[in-house]
C-alpha atoms as a PDB file:
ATOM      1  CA  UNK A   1     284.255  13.497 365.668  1.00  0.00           C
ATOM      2  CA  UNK A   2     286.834  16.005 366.695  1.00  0.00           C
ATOM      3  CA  UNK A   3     286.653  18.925 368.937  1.00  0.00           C
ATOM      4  CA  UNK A   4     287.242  20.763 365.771  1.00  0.00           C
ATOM      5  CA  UNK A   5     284.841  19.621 363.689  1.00  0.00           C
ATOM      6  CA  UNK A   6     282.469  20.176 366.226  1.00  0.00           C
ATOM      7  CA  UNK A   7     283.008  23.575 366.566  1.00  0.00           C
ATOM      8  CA  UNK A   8     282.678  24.222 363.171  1.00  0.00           C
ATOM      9  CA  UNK A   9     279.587  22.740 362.719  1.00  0.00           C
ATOM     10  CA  UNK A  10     278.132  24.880 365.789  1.00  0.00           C
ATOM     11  CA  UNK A  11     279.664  27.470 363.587  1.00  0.00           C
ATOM     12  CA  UNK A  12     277.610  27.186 360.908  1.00  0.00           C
ATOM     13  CA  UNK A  13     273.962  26.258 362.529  1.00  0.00           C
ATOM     14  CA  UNK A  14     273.817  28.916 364.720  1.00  0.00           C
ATOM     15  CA  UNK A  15     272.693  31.723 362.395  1.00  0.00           C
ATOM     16  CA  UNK A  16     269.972  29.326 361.166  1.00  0.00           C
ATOM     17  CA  UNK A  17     268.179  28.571 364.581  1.00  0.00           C
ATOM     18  CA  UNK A  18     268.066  32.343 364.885  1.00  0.00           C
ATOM     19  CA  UNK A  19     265.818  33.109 361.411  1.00  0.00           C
ATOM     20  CA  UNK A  20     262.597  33.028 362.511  1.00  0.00           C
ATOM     21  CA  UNK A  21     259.667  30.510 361.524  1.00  0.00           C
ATOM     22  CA  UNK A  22     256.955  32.278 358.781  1.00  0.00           C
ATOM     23  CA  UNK A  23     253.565  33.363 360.959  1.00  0.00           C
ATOM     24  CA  UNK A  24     250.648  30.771 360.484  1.00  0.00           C
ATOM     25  CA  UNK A  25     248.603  31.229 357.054  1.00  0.00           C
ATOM     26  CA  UNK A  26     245.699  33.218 359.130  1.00  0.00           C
ATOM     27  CA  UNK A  27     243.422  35.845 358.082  1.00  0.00           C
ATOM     28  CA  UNK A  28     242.930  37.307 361.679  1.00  0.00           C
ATOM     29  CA  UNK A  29     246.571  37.369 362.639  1.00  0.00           C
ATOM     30  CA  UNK A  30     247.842  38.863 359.087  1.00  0.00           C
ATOM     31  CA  UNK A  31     248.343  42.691 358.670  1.00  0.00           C
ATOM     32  CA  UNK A  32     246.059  44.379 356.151  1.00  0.00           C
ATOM     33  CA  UNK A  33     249.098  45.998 354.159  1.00  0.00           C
ATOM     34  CA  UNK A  34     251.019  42.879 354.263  1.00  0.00           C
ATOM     35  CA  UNK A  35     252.198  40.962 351.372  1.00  0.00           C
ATOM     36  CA  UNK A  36     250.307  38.238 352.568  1.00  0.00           C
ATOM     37  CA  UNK A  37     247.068  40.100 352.916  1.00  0.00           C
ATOM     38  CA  UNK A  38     243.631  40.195 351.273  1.00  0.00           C
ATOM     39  CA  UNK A  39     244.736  41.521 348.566  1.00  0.00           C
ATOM     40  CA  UNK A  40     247.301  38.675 348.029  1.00  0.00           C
ATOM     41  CA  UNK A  41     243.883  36.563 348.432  1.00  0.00           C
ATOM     42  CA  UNK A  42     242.318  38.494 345.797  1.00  0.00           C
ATOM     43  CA  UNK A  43     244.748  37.701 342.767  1.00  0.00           C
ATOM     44  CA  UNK A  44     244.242  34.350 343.144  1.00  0.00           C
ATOM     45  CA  UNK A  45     241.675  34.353 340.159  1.00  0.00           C
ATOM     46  CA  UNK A  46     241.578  36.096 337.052  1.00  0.00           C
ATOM     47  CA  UNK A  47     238.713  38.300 337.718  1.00  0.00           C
ATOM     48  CA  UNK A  48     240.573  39.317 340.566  1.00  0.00           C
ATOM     49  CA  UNK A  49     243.118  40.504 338.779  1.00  0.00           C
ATOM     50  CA  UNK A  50     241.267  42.323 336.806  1.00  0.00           C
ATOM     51  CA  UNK A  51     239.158  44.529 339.412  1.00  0.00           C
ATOM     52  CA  UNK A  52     242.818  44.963 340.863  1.00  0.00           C
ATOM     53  CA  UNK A  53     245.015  45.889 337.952  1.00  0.00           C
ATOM     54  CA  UNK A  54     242.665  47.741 335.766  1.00  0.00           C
ATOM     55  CA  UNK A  55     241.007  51.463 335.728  1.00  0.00           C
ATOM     56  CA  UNK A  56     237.406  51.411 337.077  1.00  0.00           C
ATOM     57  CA  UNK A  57     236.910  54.518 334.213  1.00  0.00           C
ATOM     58  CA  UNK A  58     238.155  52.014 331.413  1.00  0.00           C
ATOM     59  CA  UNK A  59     235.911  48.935 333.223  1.00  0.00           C
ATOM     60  CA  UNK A  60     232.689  50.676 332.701  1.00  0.00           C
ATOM     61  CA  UNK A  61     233.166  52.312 329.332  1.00  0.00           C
ATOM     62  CA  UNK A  62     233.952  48.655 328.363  1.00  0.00           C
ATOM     63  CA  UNK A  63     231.311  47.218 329.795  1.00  0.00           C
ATOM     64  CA  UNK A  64     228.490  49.834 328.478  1.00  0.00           C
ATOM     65  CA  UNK A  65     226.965  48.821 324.889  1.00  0.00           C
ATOM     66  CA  UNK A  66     227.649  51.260 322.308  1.00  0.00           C
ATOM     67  CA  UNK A  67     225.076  52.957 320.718  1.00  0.00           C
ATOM     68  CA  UNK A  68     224.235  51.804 317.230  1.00  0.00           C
ATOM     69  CA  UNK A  69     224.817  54.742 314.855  1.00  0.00           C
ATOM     70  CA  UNK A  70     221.748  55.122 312.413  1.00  0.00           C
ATOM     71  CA  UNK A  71     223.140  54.625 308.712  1.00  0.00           C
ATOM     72  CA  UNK A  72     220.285  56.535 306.524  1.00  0.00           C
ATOM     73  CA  UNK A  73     220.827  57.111 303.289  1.00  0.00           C
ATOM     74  CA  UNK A  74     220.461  60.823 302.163  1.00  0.00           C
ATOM     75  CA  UNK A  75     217.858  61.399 299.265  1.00  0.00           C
ATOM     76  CA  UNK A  76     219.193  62.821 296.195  1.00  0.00           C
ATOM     77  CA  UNK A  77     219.940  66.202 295.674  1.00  0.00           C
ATOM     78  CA  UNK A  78     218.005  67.471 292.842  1.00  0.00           C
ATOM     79  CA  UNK A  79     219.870  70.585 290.556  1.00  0.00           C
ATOM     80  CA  UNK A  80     217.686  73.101 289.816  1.00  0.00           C
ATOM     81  CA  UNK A  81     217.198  74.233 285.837  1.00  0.00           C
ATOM     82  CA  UNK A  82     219.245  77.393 284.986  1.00  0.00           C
ATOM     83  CA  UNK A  83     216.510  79.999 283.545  1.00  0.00           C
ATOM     84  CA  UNK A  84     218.222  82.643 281.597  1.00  0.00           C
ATOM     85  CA  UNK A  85     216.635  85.744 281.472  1.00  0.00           C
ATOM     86  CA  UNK A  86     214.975  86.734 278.261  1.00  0.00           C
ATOM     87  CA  UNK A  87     216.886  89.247 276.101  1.00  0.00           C
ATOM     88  CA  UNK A  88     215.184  92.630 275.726  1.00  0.00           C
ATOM     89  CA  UNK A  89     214.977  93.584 271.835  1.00  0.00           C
ATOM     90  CA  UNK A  90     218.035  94.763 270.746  1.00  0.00           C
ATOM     91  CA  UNK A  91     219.848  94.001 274.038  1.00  0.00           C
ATOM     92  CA  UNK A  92     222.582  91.827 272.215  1.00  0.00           C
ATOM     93  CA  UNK A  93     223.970  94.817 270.570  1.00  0.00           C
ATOM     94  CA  UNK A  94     223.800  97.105 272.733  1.00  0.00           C
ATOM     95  CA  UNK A  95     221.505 100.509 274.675  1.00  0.00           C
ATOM     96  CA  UNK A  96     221.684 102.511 271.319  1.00  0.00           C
ATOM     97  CA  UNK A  97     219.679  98.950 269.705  1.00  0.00           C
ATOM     98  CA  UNK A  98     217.562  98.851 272.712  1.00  0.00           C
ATOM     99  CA  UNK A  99     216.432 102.707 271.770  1.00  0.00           C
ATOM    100  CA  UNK A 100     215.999 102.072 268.635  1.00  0.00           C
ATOM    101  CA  UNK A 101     213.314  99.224 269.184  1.00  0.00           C
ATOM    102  CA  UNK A 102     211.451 101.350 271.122  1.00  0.00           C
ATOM    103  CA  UNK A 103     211.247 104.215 268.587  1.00  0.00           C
ATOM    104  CA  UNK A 104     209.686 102.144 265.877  1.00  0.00           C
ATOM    105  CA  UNK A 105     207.706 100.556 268.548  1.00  0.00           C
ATOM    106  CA  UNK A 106     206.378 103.954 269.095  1.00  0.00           C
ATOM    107  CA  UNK A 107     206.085 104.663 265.604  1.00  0.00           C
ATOM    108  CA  UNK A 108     203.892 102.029 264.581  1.00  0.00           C
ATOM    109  CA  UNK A 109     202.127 102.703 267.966  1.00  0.00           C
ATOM    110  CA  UNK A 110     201.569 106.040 266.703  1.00  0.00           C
ATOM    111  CA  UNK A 111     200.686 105.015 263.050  1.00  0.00           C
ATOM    112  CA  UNK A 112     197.925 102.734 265.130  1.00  0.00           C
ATOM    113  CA  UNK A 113     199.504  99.578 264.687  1.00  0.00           C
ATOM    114  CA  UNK A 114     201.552  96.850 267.136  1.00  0.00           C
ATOM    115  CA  UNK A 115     203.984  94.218 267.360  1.00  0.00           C
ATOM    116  CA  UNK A 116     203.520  91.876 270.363  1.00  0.00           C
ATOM    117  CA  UNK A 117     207.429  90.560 269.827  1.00  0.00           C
ATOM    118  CA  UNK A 118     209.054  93.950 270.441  1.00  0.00           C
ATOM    119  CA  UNK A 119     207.117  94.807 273.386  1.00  0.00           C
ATOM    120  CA  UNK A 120     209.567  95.952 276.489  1.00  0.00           C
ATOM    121  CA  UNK A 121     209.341  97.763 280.114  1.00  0.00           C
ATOM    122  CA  UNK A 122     209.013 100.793 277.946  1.00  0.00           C
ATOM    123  CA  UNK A 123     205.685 101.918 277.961  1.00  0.00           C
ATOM    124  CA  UNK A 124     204.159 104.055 280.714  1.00  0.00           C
ATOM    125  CA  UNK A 125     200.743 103.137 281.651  1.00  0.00           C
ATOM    126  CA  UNK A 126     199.802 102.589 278.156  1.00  0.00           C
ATOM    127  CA  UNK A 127     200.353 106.454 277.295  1.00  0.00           C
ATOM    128  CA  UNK A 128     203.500 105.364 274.279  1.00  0.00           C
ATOM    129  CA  UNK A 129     201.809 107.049 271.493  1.00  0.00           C
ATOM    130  CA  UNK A 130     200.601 110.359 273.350  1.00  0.00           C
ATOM    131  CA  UNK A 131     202.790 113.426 271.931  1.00  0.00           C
ATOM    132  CA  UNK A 132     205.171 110.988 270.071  1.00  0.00           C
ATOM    133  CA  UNK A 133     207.300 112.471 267.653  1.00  0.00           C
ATOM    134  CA  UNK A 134     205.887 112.873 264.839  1.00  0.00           C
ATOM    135  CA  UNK A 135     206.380 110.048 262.061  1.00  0.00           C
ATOM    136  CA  UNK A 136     206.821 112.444 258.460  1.00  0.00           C
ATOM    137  CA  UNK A 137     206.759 110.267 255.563  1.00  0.00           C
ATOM    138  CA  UNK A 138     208.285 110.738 252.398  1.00  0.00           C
ATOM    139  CA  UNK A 139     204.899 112.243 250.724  1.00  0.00           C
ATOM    140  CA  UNK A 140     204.595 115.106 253.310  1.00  0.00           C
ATOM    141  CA  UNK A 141     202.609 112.980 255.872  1.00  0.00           C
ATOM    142  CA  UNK A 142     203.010 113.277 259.734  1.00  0.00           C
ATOM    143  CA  UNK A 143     201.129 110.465 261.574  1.00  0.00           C
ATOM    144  CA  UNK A 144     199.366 109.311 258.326  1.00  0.00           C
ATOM    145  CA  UNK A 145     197.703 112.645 257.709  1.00  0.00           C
ATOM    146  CA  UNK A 146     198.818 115.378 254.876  1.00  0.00           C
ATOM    147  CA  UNK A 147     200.152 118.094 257.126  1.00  0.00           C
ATOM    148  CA  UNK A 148     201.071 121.566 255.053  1.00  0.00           C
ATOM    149  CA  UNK A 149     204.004 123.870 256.966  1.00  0.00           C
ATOM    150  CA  UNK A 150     203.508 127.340 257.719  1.00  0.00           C
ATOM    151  CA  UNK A 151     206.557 130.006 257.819  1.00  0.00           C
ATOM    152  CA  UNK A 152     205.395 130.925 261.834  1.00  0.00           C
ATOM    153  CA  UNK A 153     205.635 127.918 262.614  1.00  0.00           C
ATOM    154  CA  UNK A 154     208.745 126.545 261.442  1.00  0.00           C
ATOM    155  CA  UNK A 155     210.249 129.518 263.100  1.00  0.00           C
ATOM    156  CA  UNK A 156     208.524 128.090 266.285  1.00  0.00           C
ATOM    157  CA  UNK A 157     210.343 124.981 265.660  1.00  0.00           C
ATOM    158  CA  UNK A 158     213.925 126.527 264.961  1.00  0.00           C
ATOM    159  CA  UNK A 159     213.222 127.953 268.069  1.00  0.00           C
ATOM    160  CA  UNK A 160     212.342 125.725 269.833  1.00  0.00           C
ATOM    161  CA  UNK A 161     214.872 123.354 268.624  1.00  0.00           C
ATOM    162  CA  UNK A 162     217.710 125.803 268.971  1.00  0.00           C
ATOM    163  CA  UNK A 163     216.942 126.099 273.187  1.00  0.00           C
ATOM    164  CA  UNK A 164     216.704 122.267 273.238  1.00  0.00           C
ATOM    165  CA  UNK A 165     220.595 122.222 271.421  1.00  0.00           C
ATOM    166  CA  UNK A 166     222.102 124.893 273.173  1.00  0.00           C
ATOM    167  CA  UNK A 167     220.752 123.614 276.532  1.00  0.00           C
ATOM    168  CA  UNK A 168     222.220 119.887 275.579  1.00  0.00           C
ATOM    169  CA  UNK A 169     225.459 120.645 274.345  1.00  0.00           C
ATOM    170  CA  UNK A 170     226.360 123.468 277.469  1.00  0.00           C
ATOM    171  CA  UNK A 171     225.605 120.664 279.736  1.00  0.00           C
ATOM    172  CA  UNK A 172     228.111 118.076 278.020  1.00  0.00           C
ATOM    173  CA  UNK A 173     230.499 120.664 277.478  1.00  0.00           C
ATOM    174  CA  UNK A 174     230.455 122.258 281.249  1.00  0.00           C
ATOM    175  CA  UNK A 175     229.434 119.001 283.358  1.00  0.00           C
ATOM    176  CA  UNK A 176     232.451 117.717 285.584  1.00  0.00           C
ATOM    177  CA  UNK A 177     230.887 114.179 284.696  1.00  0.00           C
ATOM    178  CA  UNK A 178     233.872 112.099 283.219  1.00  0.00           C
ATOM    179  CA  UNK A 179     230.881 110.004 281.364  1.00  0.00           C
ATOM    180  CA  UNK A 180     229.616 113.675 279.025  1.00  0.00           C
ATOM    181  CA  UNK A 181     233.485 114.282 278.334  1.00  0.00           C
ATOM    182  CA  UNK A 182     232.940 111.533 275.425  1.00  0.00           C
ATOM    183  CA  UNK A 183     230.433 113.125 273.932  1.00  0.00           C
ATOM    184  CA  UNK A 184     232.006 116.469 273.317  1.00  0.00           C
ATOM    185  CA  UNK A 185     232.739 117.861 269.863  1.00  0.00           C
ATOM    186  CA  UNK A 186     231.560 115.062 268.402  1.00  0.00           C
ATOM    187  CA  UNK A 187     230.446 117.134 264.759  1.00  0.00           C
ATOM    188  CA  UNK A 188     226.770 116.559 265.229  1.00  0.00           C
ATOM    189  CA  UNK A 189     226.255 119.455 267.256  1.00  0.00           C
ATOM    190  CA  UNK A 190     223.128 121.955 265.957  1.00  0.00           C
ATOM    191  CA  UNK A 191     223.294 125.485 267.925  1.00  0.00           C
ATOM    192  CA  UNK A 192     226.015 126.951 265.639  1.00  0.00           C
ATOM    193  CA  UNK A 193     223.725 126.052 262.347  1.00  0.00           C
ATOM    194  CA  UNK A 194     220.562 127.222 264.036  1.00  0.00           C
ATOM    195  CA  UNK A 195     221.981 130.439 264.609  1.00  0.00           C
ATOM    196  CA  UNK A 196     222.806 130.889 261.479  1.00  0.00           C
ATOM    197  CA  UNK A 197     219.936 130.029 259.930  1.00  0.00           C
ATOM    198  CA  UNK A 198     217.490 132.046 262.396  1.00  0.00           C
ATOM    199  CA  UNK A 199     219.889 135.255 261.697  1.00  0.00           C
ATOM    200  CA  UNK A 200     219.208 134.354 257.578  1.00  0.00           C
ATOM    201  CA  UNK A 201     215.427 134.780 258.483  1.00  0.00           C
ATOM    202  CA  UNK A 202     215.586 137.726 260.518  1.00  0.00           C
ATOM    203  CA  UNK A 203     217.302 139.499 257.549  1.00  0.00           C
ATOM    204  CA  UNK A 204     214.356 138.771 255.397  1.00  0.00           C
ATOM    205  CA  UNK A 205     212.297 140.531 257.534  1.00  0.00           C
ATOM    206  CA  UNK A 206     210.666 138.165 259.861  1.00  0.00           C
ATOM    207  CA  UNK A 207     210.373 138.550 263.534  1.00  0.00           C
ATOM    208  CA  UNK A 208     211.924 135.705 265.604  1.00  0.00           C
ATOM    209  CA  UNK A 209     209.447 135.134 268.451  1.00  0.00           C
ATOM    210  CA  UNK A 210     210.453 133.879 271.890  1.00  0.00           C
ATOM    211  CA  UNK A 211     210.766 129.593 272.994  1.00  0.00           C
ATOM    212  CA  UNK A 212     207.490 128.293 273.552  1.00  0.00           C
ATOM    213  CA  UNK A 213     206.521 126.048 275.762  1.00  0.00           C
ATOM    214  CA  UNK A 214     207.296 122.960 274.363  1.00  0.00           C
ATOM    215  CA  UNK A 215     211.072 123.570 273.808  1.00  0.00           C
ATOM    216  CA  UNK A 216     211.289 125.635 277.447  1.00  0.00           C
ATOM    217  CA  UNK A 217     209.666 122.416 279.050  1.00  0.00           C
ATOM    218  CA  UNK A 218     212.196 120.028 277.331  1.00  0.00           C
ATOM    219  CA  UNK A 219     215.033 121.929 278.239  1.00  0.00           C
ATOM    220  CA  UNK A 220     214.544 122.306 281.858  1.00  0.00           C
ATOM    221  CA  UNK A 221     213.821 118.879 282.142  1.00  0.00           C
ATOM    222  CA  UNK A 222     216.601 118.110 281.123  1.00  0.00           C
ATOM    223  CA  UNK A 223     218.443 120.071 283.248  1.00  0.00           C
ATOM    224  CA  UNK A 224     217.283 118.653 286.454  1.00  0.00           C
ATOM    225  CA  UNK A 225     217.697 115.074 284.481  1.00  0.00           C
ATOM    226  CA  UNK A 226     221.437 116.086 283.945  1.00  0.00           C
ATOM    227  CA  UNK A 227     222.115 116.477 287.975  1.00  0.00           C
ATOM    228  CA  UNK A 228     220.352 113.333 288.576  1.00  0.00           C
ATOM    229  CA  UNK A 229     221.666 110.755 286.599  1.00  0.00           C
ATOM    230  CA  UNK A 230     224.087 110.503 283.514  1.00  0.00           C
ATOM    231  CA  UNK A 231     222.741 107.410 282.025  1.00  0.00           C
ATOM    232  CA  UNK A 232     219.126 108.895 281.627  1.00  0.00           C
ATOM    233  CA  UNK A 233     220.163 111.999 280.633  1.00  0.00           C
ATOM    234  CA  UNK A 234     222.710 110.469 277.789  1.00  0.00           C
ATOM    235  CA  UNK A 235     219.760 108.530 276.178  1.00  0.00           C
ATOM    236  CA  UNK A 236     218.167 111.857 275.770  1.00  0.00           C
ATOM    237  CA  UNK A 237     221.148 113.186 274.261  1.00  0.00           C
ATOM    238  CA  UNK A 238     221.224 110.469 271.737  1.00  0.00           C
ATOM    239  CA  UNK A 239     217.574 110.334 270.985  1.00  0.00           C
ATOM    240  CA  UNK A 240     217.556 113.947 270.180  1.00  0.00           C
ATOM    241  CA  UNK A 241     220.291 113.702 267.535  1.00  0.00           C
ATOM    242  CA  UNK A 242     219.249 109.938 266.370  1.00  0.00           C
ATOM    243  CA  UNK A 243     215.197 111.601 265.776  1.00  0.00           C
ATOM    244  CA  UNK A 244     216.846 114.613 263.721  1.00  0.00           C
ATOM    245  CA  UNK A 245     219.078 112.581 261.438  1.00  0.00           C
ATOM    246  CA  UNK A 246     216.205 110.164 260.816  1.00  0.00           C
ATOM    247  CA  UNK A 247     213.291 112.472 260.511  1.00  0.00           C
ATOM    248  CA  UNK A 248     215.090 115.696 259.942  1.00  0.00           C
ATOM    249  CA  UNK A 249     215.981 115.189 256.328  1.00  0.00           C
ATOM    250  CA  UNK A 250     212.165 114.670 255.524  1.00  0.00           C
ATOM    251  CA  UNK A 251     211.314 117.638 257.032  1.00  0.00           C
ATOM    252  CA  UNK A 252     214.289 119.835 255.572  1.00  0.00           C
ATOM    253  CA  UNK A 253     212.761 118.603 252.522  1.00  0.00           C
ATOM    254  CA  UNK A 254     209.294 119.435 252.674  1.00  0.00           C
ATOM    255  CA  UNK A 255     209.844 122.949 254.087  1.00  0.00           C
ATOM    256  CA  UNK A 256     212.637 124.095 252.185  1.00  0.00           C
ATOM    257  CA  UNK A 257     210.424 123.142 248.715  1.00  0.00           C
ATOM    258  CA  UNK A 258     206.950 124.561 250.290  1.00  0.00           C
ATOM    259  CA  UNK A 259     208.253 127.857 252.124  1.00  0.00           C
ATOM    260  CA  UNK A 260     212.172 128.963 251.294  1.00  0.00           C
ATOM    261  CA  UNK A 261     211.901 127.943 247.835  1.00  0.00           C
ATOM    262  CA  UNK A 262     214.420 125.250 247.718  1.00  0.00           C
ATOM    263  CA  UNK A 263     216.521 126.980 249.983  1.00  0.00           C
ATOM    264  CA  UNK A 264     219.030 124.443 252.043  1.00  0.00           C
ATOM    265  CA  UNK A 265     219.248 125.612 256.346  1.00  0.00           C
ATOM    266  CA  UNK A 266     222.614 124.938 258.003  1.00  0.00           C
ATOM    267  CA  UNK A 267     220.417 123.016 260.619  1.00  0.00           C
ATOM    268  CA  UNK A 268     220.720 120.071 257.580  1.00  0.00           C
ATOM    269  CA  UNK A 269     223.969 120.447 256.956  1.00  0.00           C
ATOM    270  CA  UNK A 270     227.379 118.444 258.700  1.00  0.00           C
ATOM    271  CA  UNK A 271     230.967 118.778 258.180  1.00  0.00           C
ATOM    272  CA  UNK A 272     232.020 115.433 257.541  1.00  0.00           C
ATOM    273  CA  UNK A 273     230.373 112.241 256.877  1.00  0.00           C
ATOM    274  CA  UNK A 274     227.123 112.360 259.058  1.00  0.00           C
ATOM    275  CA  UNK A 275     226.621 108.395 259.748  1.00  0.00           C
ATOM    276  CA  UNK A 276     230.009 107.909 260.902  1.00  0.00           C
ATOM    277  CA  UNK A 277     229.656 110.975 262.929  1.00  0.00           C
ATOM    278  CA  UNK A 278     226.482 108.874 264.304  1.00  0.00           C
ATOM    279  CA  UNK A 279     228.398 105.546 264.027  1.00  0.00           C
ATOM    280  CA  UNK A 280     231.106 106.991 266.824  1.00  0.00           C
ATOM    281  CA  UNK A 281     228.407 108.485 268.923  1.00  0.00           C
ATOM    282  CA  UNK A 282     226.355 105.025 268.879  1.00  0.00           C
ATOM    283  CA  UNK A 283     229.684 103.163 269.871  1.00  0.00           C
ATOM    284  CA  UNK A 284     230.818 105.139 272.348  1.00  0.00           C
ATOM    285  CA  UNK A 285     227.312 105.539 274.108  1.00  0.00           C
ATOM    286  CA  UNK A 286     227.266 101.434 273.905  1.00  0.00           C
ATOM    287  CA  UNK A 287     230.381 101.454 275.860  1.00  0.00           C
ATOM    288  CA  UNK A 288     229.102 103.030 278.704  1.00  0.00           C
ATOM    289  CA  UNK A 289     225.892 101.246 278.521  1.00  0.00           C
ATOM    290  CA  UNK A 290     228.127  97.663 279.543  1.00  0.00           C
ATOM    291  CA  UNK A 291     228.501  99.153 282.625  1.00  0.00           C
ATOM    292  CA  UNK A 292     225.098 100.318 283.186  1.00  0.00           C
ATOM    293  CA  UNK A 293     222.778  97.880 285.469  1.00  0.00           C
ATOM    294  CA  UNK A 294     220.024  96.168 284.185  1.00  0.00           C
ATOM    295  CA  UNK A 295     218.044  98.562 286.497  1.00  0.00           C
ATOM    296  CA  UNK A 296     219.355 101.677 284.578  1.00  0.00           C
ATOM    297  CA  UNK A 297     219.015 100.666 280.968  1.00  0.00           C
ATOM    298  CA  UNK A 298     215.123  99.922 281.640  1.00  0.00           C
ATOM    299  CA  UNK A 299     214.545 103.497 283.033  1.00  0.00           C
ATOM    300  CA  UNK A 300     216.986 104.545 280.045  1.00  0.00           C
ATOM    301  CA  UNK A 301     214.284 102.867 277.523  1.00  0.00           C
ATOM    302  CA  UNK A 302     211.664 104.965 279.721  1.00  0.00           C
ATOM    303  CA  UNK A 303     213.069 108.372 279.287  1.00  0.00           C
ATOM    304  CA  UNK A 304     213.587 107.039 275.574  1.00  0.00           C
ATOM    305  CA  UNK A 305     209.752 107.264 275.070  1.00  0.00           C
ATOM    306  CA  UNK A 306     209.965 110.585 277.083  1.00  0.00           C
ATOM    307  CA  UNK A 307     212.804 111.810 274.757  1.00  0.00           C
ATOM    308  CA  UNK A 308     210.319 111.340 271.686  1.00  0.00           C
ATOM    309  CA  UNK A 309     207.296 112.568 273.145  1.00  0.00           C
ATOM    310  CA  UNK A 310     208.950 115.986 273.737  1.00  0.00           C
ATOM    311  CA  UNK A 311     210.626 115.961 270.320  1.00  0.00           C
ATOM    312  CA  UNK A 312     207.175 115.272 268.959  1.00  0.00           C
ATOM    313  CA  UNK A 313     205.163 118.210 270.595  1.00  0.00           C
ATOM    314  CA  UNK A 314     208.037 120.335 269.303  1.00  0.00           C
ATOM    315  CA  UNK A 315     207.876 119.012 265.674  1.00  0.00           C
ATOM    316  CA  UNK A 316     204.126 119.282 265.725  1.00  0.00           C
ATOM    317  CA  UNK A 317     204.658 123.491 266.249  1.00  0.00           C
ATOM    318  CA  UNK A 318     205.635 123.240 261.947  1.00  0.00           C
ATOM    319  CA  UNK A 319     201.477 122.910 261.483  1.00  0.00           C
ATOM    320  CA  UNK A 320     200.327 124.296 264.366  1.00  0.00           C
END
């Protein structure tokens, strides 16, 4: 070998004598942090590698059962029945129907006789047929009974009739209520008639007396009923008319042939046709009564059986 080639080969082993030998595989003589520490020892199974590489939160959620979730079936739901409410008579058509059921409910009340199908929440304690209006038949009859008119008091009942008009139509005609504004000059109104024909008996020499108490206790009541409510007091307003139409003629009738000698009052007469005049009264109090609660229309059927037993004491002042 040359000199050459042996100083090359120097050359190249001398950086490899001075790498050092690897330390001796020992636990005691190994750093802790080293590469070839416990840790190192620890991945040398698969558990190990698990407790090393995964999160100690997701080890112990996974290894906790699950709670069984409870799978109960629900029991059926049972729909209860709709119950309609019964209809009051006459409620299909409307308050002015409802009123009128009650008036021949008090009339055969009155006459001593009763229909279980139209009774209502009308009736107050039992008292319907105490000082209804009088029920005058065809023959002359009120309640029945023959009845025979006296001049004193028919003029009791003009009277009386003409406070109960004038005090009904000044309230319709001077109430702010929007509801009363429908109701004015409607062509059934009395007073002016009344007048007239209380001024025709005066000039035949009779003495007009004063209101008596039944027609001065209807008209104030009806003007605290006025302030109070509208509803109640329109019913009143319609049963007064409705009562004088009905039984009015039957009494014009009677009187005029038994004490004016066929002489026909203005209180009789309208300008116009009369039932439509009623007709557009009846419609336009229905109207309202849509809007009324169910509440209202059964004290409005109340004050209906009030109406009449006012309008009866006052009729009952012809024989008295």
């Amino acid at each position: 070998m040359s000199l050459m080639e042996t100083a090359m080969r120097q050359a190249i082993l001398l950086p490899l004598r001075q790498i050092p030998s690897p330390p001796p595989l020992s636990s005691s003589r190994v750093p802790a942090n080293s590469m070839y520490g416990p840790n190192k020892q620890k991945m040398g199974t698969g558990r190990a590698l698990i407790l090393c590489c995964s999160d100690s939160s997701s080890i112990s959620s996974s290894s906790s059962p699950s709670p069984a979730i409870a799978m109960t079936s629900a029991p059926p739901v049972k729909r209860r029945r709709k119950r309609y409410r019964r209809l009051y008579p006459g409620e299909s058509k409307g308050i002015t129907e409802e009123m009128r059921f009650v008036a021949m409910r008090l009339r055969r009340v009155n006459k001593g006789s009763s229909d279980d199908d139209d009774q209502d929440s009308s009736s107050e304690d039992g008292k319907e047929g105490e000082g209804n209006l009088a029920s005058v038949d065809d023959d002359g009859g009120v309640g029945g009974a023959t009845w025979e008119p006296t001049l004193d008091g028919y003029l009791k009942y003009l009277v009386d009739s003409k406070l109960v008009f004038d005090t009904v139509e000044r309230i319709v005609d001077e109430s702010s209520d929007v509801a009363y504004a429908y109701f004015r000059k409607t062509g059934l109104e009395r007073s002016e008639g009344l007048a007239k024909d209380l001024e025709w008996i005066r000039q035949q020499g009779f003495v007009i007396p004063e209101p008596s108490n039944p027609g001065v206790s209807y008209a104030k009541y009806l003007n605290e009923l006025a302030e109070k409510s509208a509803p109640l007091f329109l019913c009143h307003f319609y049963n007064i008319y409705f009562s004088h139409i009905a039984g009015g003629q039957v009494i014009a009738r009677q009187v005029s042939k038994k004490l004016l000698e066929g002489r026909e009052m203005e209180f009789y007469r309208w300008e116009g046709d009369m039932p439509g005049l009623m007709s557009a009264v009846r419609e336009k109090l229905n109207m309202l009564g849509e809007h009324w609660s169910r509440d209202e229309k059964n004290k409005c059927l109340k004050e209906t059986t009030k109406s009449f037993r006012f309008l009866g004491q006052i009729v009952r002042l012809i024989i008295l």
